[in-house]
PDB file of N, CA and C in Angstrom:
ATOM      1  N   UNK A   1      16.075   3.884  -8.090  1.00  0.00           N
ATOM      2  CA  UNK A   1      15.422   3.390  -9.277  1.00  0.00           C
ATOM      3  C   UNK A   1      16.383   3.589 -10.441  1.00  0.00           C
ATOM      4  N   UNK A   2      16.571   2.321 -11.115  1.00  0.00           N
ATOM      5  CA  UNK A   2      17.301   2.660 -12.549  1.00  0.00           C
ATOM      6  C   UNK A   2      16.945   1.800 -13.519  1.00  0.00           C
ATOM      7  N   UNK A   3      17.419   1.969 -14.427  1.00  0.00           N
ATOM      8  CA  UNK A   3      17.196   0.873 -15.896  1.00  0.00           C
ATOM      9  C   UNK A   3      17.882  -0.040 -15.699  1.00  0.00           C
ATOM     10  N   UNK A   4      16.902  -1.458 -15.788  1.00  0.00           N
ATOM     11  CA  UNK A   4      17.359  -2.836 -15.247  1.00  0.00           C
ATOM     12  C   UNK A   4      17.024  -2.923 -14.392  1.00  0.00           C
ATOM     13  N   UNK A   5      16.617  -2.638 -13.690  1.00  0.00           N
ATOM     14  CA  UNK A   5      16.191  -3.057 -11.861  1.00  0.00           C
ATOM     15  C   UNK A   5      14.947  -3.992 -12.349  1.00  0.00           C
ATOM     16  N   UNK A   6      14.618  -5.000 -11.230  1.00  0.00           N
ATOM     17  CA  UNK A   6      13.794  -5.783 -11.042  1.00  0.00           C
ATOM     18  C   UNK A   6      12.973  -5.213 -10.517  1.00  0.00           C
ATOM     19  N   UNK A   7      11.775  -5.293 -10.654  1.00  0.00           N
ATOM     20  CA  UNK A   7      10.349  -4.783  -9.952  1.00  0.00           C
ATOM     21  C   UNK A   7       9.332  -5.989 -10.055  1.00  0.00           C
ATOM     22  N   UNK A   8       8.345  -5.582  -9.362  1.00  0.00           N
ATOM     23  CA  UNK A   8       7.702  -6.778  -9.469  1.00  0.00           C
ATOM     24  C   UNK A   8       5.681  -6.226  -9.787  1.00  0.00           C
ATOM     25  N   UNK A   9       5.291  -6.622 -10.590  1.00  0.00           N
ATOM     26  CA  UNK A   9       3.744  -6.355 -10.917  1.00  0.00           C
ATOM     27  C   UNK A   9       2.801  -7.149 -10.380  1.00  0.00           C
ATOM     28  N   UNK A  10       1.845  -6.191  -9.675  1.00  0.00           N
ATOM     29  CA  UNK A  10       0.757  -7.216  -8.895  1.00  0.00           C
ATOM     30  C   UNK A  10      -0.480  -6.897  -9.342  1.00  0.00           C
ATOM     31  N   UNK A  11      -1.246  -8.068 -10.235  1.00  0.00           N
ATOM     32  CA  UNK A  11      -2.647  -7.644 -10.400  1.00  0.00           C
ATOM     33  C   UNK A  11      -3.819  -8.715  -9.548  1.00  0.00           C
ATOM     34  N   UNK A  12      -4.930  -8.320  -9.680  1.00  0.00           N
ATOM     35  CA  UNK A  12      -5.763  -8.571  -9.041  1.00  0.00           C
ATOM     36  C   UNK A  12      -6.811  -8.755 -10.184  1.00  0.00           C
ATOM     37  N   UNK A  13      -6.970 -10.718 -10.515  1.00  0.00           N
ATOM     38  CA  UNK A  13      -7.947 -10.784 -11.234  1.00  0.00           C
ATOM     39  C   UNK A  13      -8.476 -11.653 -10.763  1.00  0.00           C
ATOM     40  N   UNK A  14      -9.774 -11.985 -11.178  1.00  0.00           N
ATOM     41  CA  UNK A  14     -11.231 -12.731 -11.003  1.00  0.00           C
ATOM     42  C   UNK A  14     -10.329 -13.114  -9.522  1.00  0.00           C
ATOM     43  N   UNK A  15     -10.078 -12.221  -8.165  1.00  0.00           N
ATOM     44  CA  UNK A  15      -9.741 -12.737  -7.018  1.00  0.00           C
ATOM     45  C   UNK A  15      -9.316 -13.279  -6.650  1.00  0.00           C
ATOM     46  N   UNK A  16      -8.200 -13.274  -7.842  1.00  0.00           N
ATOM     47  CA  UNK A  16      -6.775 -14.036  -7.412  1.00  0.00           C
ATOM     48  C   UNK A  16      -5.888 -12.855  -7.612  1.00  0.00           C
ATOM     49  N   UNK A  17      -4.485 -12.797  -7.127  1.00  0.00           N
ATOM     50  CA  UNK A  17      -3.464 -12.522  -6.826  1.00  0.00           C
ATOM     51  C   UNK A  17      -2.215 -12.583  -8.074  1.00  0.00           C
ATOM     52  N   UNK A  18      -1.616 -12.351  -9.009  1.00  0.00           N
ATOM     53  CA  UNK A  18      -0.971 -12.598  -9.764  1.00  0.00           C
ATOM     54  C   UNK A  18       0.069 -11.248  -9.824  1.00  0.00           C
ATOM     55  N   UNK A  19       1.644 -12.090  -9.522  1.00  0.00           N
ATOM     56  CA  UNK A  19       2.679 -11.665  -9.172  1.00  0.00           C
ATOM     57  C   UNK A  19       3.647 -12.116 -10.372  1.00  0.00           C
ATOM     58  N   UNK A  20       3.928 -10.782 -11.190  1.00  0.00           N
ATOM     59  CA  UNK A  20       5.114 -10.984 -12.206  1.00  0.00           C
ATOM     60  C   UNK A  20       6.147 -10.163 -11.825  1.00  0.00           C
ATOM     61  N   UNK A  21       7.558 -10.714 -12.307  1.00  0.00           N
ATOM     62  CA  UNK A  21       8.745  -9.850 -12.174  1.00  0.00           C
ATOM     63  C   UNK A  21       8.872  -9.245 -13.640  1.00  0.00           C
ATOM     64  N   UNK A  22       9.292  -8.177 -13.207  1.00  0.00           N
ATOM     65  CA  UNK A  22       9.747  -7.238 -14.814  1.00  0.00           C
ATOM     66  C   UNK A  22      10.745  -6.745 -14.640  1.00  0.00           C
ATOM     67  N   UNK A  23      11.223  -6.041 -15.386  1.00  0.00           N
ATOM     68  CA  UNK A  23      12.958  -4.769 -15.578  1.00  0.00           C
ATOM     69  C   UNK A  23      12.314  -3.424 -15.711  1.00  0.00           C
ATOM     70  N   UNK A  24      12.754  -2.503 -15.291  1.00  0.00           N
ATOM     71  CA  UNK A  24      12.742  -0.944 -15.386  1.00  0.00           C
ATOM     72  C   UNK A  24      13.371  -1.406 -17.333  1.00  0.00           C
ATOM     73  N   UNK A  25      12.559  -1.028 -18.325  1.00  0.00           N
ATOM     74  CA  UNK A  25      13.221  -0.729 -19.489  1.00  0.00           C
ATOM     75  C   UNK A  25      13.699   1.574 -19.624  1.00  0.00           C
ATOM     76  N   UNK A  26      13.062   2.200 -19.307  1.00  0.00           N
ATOM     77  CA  UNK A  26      13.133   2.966 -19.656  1.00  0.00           C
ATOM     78  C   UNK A  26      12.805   4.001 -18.280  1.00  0.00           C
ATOM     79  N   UNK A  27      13.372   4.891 -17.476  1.00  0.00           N
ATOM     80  CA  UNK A  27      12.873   6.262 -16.972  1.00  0.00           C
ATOM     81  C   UNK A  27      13.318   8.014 -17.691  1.00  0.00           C
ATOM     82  N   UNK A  28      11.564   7.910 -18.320  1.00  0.00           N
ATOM     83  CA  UNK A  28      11.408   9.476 -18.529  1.00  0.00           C
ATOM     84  C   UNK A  28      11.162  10.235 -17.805  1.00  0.00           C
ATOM     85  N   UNK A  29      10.596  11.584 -17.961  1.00  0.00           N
ATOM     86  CA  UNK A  29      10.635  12.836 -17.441  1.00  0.00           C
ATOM     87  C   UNK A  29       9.235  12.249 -16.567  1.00  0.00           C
ATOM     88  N   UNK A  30       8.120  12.003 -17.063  1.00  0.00           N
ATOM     89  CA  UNK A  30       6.594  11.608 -16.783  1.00  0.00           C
ATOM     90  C   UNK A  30       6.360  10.293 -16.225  1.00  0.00           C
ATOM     91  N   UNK A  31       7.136   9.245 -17.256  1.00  0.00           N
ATOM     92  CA  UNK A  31       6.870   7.603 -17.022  1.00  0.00           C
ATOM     93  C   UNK A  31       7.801   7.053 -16.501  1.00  0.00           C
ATOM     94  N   UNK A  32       7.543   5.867 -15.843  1.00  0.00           N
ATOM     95  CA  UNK A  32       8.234   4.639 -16.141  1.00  0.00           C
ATOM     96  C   UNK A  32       7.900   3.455 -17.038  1.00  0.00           C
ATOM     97  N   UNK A  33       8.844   3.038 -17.893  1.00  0.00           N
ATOM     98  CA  UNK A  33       8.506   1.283 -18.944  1.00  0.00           C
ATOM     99  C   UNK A  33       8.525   0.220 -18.185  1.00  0.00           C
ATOM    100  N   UNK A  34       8.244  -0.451 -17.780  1.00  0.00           N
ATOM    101  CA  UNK A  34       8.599  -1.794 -17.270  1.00  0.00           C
ATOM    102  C   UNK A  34       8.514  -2.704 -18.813  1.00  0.00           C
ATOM    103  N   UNK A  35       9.110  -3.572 -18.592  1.00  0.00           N
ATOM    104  CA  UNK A  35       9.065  -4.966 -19.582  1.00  0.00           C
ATOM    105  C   UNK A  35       9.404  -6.131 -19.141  1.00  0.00           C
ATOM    106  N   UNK A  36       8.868  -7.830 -19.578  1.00  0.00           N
ATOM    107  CA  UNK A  36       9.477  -8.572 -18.555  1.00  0.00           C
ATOM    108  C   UNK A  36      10.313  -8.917 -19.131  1.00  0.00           C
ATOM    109  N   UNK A  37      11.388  -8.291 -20.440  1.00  0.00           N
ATOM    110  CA  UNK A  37      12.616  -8.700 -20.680  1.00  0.00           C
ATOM    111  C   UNK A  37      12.307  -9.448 -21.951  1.00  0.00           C
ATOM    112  N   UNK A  38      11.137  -9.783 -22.467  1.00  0.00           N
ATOM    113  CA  UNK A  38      11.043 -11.027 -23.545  1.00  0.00           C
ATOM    114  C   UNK A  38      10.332 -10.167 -24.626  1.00  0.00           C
ATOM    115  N   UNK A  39       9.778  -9.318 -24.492  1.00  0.00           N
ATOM    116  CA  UNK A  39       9.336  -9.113 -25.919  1.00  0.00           C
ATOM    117  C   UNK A  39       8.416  -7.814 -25.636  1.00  0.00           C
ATOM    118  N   UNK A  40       8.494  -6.484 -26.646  1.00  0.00           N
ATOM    119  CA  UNK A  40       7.925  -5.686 -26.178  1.00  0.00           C
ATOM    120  C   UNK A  40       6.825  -5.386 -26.202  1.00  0.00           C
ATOM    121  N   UNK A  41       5.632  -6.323 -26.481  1.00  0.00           N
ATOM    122  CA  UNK A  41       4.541  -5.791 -26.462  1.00  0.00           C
ATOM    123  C   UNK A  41       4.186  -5.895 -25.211  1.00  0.00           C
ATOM    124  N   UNK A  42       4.803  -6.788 -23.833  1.00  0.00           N
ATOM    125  CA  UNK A  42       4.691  -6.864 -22.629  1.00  0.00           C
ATOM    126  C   UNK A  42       4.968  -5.589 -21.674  1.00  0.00           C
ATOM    127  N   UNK A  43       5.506  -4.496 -22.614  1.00  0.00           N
ATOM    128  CA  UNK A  43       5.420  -3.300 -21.529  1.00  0.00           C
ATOM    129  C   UNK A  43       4.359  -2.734 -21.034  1.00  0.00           C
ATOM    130  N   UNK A  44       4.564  -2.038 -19.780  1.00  0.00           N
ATOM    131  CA  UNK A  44       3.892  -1.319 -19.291  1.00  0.00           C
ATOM    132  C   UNK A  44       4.342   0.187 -18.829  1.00  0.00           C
ATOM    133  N   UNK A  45       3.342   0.979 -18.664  1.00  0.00           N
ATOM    134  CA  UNK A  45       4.297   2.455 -18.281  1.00  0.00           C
ATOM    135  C   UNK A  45       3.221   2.575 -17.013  1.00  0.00           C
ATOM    136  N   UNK A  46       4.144   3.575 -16.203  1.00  0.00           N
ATOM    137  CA  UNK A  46       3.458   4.226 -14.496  1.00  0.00           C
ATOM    138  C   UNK A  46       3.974   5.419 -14.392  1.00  0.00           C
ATOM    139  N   UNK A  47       3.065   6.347 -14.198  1.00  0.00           N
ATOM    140  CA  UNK A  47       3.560   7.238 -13.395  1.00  0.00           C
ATOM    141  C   UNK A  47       4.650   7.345 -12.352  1.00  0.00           C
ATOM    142  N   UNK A  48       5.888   8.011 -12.948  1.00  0.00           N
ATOM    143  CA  UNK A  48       6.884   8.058 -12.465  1.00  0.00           C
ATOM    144  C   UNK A  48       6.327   8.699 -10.892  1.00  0.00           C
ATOM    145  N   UNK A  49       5.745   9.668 -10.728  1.00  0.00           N
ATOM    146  CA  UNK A  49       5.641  10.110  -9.171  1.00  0.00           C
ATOM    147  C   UNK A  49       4.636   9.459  -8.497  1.00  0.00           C
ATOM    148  N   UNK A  50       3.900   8.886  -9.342  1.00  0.00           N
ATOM    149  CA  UNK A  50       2.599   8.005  -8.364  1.00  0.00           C
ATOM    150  C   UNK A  50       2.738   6.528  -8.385  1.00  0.00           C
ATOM    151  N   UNK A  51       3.481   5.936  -8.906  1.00  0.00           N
ATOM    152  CA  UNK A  51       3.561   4.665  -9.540  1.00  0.00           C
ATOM    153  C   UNK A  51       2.417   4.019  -9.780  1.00  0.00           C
ATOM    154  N   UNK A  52       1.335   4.861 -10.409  1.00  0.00           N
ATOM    155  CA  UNK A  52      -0.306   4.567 -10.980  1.00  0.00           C
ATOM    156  C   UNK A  52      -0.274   3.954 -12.745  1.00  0.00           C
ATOM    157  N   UNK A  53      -0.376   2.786 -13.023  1.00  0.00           N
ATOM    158  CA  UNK A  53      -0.720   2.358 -13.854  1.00  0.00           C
ATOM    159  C   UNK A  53      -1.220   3.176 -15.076  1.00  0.00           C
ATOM    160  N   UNK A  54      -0.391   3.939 -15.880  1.00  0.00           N
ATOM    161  CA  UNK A  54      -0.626   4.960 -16.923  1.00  0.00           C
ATOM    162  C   UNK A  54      -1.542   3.878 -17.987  1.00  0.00           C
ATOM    163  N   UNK A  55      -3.037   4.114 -18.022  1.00  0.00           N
ATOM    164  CA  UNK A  55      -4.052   3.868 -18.798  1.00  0.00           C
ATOM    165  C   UNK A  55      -5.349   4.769 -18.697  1.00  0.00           C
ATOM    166  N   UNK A  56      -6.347   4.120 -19.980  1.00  0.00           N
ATOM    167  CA  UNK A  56      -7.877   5.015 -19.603  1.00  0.00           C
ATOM    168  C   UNK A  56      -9.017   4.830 -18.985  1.00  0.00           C
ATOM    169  N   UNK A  57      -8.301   3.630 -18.193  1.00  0.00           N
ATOM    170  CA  UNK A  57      -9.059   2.639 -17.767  1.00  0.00           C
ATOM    171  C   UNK A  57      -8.707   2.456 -16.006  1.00  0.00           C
ATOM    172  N   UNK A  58      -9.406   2.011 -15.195  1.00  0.00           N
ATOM    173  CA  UNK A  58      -8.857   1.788 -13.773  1.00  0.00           C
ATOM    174  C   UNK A  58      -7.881   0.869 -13.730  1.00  0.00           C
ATOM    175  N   UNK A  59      -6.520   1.299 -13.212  1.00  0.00           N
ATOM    176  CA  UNK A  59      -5.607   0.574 -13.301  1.00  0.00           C
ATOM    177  C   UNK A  59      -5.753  -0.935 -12.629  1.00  0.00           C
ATOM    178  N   UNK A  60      -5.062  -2.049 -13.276  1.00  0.00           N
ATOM    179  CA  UNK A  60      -5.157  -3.350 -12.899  1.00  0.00           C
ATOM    180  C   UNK A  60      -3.998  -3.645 -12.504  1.00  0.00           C
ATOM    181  N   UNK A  61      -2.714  -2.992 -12.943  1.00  0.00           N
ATOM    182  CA  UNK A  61      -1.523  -3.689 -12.167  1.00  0.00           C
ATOM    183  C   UNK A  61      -1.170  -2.573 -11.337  1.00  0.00           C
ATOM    184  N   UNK A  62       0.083  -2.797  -9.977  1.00  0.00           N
ATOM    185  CA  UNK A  62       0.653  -2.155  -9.464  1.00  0.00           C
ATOM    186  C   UNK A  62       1.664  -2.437  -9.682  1.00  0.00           C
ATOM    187  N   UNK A  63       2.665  -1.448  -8.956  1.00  0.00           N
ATOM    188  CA  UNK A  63       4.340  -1.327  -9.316  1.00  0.00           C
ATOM    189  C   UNK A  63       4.994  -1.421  -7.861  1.00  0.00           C
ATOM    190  N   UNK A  64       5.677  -2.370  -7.801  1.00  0.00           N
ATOM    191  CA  UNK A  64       6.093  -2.492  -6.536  1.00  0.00           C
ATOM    192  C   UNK A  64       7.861  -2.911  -7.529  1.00  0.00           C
ATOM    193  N   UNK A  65       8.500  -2.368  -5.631  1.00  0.00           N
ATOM    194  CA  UNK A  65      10.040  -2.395  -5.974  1.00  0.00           C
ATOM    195  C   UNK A  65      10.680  -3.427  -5.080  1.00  0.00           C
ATOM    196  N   UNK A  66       9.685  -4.204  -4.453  1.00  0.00           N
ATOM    197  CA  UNK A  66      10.494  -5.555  -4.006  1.00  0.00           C
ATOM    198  C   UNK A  66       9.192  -6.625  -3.529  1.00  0.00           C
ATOM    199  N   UNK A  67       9.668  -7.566  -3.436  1.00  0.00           N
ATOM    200  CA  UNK A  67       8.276  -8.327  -2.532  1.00  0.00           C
ATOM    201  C   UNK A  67       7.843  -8.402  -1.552  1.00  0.00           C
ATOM    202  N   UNK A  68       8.750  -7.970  -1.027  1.00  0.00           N
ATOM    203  CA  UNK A  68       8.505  -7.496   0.788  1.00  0.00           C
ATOM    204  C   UNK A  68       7.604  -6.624   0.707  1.00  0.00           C
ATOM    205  N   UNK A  69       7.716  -5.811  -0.159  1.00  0.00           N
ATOM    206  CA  UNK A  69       6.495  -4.537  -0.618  1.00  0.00           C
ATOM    207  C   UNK A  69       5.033  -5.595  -0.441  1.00  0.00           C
ATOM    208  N   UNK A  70       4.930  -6.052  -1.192  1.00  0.00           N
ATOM    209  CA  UNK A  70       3.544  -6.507  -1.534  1.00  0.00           C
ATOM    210  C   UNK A  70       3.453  -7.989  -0.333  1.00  0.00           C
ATOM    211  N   UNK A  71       4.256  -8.447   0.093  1.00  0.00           N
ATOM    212  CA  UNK A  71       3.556  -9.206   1.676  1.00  0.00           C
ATOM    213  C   UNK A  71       3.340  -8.597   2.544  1.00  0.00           C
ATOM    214  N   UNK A  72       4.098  -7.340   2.417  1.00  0.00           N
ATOM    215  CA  UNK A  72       3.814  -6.052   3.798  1.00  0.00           C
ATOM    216  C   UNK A  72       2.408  -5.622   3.758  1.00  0.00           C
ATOM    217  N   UNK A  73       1.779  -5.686   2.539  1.00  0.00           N
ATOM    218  CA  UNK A  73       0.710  -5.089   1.966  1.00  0.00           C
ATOM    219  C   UNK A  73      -0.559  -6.086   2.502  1.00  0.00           C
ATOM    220  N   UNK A  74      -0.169  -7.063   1.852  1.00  0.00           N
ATOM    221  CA  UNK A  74      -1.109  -8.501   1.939  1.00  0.00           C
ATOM    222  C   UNK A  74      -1.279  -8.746   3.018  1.00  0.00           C
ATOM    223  N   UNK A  75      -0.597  -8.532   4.527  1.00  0.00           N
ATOM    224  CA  UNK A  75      -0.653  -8.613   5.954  1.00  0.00           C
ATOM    225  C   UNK A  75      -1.124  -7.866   6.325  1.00  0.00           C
ATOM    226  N   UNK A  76      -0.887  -6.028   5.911  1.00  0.00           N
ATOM    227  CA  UNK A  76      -1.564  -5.565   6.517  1.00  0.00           C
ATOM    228  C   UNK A  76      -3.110  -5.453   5.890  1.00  0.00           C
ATOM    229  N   UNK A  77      -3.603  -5.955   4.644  1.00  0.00           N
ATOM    230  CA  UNK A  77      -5.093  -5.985   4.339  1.00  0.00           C
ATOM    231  C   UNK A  77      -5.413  -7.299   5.297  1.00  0.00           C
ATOM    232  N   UNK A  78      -4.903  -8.156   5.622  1.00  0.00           N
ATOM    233  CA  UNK A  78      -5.732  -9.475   5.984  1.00  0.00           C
ATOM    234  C   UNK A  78      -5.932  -8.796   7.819  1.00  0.00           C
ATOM    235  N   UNK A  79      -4.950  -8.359   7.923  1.00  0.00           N
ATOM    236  CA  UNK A  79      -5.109  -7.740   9.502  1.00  0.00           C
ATOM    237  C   UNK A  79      -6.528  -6.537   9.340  1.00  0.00           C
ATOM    238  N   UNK A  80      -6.311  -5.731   8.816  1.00  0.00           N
ATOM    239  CA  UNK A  80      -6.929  -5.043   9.183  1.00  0.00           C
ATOM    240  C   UNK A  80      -8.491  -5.395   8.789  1.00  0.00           C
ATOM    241  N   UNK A  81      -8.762  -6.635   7.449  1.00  0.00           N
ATOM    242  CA  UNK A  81     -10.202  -7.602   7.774  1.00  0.00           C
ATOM    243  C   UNK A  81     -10.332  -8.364   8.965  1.00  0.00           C
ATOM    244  N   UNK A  82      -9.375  -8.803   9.371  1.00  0.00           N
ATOM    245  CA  UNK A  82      -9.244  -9.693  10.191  1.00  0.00           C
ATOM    246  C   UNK A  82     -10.283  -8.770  11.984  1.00  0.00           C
ATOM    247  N   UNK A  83      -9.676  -8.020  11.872  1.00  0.00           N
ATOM    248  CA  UNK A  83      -9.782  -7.110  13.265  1.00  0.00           C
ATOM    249  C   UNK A  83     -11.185  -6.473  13.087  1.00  0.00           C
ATOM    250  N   UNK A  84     -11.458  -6.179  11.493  1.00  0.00           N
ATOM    251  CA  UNK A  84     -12.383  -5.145  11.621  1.00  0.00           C
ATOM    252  C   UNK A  84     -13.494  -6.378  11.472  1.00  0.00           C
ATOM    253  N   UNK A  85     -13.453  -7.611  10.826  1.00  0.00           N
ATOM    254  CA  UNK A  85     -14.575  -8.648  11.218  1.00  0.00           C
ATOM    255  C   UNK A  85     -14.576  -8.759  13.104  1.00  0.00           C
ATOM    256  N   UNK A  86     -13.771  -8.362  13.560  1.00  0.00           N
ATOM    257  CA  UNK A  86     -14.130  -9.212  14.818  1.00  0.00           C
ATOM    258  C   UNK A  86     -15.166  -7.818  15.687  1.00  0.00           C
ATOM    259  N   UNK A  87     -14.690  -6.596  15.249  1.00  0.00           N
ATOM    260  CA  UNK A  87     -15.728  -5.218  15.485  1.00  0.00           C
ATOM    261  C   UNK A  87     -16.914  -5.219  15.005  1.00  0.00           C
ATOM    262  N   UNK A  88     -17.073  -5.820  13.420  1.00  0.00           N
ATOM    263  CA  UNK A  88     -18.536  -5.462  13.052  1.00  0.00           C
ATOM    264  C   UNK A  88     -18.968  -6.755  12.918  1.00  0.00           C
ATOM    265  N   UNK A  89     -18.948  -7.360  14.030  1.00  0.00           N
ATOM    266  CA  UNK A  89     -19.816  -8.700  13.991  1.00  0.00           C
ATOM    267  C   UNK A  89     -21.269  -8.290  14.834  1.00  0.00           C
ATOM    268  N   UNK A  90     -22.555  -8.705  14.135  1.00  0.00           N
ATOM    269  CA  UNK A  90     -23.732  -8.461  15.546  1.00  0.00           C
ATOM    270  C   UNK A  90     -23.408  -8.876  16.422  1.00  0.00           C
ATOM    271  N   UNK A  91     -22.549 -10.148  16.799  1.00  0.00           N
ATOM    272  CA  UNK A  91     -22.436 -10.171  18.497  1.00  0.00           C
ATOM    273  C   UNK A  91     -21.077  -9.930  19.020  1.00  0.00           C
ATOM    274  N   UNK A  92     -20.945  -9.450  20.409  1.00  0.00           N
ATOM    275  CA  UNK A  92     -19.974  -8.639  20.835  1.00  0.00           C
ATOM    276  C   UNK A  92     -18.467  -9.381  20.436  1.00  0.00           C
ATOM    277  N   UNK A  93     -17.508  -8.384  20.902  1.00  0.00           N
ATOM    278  CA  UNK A  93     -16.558  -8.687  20.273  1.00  0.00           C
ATOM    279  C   UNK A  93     -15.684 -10.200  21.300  1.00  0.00           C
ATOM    280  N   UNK A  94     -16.347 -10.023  22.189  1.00  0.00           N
ATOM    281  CA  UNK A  94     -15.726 -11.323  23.512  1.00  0.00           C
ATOM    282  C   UNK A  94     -14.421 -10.464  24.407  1.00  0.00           C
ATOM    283  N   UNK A  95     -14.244  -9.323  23.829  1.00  0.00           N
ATOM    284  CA  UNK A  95     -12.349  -9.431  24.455  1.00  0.00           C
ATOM    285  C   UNK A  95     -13.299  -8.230  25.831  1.00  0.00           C
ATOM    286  N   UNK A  96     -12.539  -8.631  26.844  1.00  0.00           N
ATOM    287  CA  UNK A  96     -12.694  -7.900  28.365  1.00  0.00           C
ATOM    288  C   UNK A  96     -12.337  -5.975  28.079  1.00  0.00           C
ATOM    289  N   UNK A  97     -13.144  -6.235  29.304  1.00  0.00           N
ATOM    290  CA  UNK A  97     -12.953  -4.667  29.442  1.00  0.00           C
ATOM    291  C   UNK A  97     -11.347  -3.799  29.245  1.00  0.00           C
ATOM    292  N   UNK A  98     -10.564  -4.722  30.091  1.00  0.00           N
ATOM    293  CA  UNK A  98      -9.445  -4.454  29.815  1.00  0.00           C
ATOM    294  C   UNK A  98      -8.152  -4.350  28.865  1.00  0.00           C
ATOM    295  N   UNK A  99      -9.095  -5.252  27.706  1.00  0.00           N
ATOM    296  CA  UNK A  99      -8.313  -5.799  26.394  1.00  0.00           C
ATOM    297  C   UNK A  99      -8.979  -4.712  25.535  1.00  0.00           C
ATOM    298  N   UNK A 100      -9.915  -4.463  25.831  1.00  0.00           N
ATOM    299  CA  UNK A 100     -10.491  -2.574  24.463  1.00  0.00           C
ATOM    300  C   UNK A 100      -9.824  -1.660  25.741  1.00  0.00           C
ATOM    301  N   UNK A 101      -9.812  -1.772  26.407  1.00  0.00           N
ATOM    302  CA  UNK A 101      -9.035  -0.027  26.872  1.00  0.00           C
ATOM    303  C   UNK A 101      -7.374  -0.198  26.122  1.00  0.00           C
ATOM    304  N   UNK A 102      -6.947  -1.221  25.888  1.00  0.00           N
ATOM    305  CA  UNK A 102      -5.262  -1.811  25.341  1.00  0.00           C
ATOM    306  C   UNK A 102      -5.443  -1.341  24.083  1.00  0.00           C
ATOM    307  N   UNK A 103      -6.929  -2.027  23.383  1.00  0.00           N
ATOM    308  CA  UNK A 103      -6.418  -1.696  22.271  1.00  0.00           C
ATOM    309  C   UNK A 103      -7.202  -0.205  21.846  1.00  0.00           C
ATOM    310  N   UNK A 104      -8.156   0.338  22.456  1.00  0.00           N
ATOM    311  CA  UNK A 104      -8.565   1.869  22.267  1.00  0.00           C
ATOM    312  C   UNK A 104      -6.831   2.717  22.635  1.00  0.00           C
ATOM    313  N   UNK A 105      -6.129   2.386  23.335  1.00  0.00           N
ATOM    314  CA  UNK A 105      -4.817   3.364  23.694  1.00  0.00           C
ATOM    315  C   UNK A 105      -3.496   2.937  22.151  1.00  0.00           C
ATOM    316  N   UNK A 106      -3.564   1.809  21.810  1.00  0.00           N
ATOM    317  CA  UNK A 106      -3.095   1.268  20.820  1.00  0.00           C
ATOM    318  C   UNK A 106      -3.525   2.184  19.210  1.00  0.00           C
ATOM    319  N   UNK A 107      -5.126   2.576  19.163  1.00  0.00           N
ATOM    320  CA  UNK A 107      -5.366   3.087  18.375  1.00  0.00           C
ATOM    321  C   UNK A 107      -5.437   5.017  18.598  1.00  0.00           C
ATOM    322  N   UNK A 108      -5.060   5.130  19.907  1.00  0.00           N
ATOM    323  CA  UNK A 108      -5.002   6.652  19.978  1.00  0.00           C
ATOM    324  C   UNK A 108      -3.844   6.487  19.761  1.00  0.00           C
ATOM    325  N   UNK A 109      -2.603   5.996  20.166  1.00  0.00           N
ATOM    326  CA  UNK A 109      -1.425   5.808  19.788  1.00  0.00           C
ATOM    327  C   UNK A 109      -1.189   6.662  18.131  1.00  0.00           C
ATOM    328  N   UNK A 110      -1.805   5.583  17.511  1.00  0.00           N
ATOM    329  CA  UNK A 110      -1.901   5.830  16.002  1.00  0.00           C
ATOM    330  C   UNK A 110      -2.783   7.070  14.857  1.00  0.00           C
ATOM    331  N   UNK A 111      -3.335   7.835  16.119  1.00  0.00           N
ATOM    332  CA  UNK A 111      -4.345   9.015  15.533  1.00  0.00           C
ATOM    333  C   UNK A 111      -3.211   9.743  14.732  1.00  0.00           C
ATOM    334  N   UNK A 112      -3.594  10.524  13.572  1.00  0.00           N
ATOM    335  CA  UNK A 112      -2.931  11.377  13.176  1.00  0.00           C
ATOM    336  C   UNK A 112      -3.671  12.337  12.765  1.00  0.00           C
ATOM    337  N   UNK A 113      -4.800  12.349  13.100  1.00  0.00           N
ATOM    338  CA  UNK A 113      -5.701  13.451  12.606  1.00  0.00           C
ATOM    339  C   UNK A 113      -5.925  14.834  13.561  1.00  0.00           C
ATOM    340  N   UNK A 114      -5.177  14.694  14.820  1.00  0.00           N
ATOM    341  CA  UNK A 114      -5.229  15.712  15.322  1.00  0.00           C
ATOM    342  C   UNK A 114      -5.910  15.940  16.677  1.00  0.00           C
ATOM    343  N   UNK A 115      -7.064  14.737  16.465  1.00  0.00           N
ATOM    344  CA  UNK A 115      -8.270  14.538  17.771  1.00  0.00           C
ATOM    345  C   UNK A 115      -7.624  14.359  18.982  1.00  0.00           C
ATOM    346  N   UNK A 116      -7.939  14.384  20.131  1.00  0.00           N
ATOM    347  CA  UNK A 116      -7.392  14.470  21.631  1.00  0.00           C
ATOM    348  C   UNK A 116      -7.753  13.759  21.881  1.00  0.00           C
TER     349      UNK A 116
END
């Protein structure tokens, strides 16, 4: 991370998606500035260790450091609706006996909580 770097801001309004590029203007001790380079009332500051939207309010943008960031993101939310509609549907899920033991070992695979 340095001053000048490109980052990119993702908010989420009335359920749309809106993707701006900005510059690192400034890293302090606490924050980061972003700006999109044109004029400063367009800054924004984040928590340098959380990259949480420094306001008093629930944050609306995020701070991402490339775009791969945020399609990595966007794939894995549509996957994991995607999968979890096909579980909590009232009627069964269709896949064979043998296709939930694949993917029950797929998801013990992925436990990290400790369970056996």
């Amino acid at each position: 991370m340095e001053v000048g770097q490109k980052v990119y801001l993702k908010s989420h309004r009335l359920r749309n998606i809106i993707v701006k590029e900005y510059f690192i203007k400034t890293i302090g001790r606490k924050y980061i500035t972003v700006w999109d380079g044109k004029a400063d009332w367009t800054e924004e500051q984040f928590h340098k260790d959380t990259l949480r939207q420094k306001t008093h309010y629930a944050p609306d943008l995020y701070l991402y450091f490339s775009m791969q960031d945020i399609n990595d993101e966007e794939e894995t939310n549509d996957l994991n609706r995607k999968i979890g509609d096909k579980f909590n549907s009232i009627n069964r899920s269709g896949l064979s006996l043998d296709q939930l033991r694949r993917i029950n070992a797929i998801i013990e695979e992925g436990r990290c909580d400790g369970e056996t």
